[in-house]
Protein backbone atom coordinates (compact mmCIF):
# COMPACT_ATOMS: atom_id res chain seq x y z
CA UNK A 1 0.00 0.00 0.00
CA UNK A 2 1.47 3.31 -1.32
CA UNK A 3 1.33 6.14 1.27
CA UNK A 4 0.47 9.91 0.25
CA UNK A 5 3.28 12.37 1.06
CA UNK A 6 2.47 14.49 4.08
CA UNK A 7 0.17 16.98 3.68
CA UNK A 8 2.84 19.91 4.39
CA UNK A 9 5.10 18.81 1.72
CA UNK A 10 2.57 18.52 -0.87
CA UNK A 11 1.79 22.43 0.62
CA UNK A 12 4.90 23.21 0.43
CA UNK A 13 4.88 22.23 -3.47
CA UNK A 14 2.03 23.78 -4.57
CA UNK A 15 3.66 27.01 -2.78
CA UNK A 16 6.69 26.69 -4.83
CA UNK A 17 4.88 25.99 -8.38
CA UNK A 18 2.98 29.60 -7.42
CA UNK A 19 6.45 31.41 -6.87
CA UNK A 20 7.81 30.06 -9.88
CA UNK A 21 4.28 31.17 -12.00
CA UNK A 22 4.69 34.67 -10.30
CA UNK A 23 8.21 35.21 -10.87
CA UNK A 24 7.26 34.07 -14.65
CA UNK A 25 5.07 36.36 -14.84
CA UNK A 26 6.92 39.37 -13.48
CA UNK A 27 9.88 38.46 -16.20
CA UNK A 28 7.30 38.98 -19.08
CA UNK A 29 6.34 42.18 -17.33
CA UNK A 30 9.66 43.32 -17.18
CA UNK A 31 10.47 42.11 -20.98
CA UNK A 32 7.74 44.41 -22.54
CA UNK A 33 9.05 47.21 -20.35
CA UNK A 34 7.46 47.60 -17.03
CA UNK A 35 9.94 48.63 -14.07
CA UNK A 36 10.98 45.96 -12.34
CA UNK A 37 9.27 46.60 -8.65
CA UNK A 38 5.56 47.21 -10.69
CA UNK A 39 6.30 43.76 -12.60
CA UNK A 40 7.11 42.09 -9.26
CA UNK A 41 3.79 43.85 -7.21
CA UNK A 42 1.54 43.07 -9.92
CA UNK A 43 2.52 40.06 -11.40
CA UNK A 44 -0.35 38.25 -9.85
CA UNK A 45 -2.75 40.55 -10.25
CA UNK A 46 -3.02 41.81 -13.96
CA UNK A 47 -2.91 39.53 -17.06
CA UNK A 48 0.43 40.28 -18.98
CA UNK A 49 -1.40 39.38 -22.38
CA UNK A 50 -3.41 42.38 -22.47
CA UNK A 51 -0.42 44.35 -21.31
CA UNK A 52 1.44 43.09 -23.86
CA UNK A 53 -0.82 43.98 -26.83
CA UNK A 54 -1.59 47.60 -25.98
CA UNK A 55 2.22 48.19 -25.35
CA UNK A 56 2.34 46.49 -29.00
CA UNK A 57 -0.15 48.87 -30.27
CA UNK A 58 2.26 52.17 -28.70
CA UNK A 59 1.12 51.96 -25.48
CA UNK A 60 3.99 52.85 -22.85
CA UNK A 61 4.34 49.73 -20.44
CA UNK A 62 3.30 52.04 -17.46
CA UNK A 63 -0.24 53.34 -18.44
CA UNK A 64 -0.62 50.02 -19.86
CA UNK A 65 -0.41 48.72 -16.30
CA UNK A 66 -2.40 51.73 -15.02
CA UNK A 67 -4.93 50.77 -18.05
CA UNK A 68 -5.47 47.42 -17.21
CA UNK A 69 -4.95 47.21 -13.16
């Protein structure tokens, strides 16, 4: 009989899968031009997509953010 692995490792996991997801995120924040430290805060909270696409269309990367947050 196989035994599950304890609950705060299998916590611990899914905690590390969302750090690497944000930090993701922030890096293709900060590649289409937002500062760094708005990237980082707002990573989880904005898609990067839509971001992306008005900064494509001559939006600068800041009132993209502002746009979209």
């Amino acid at each position: 009989m196989a035994s599950s692995p304890p609950l705060d490792t299998e916590f611990d996991s899914r905690r590390d899968q969302q750090v690497i997801v944000r930090e993701w995120r922030a890096e293709q924040l900060r590649r289409i031009g937002v500062p760094p430290a708005h990237a980082a805060l707002f990573a989880d909270l904005v898609d990067w997509h839509t971001i992306a696409d008005l900064v494509a269309r001559g939006c600068p990367p800041t009132l993209a953010l502002k746009i979209v947050r």
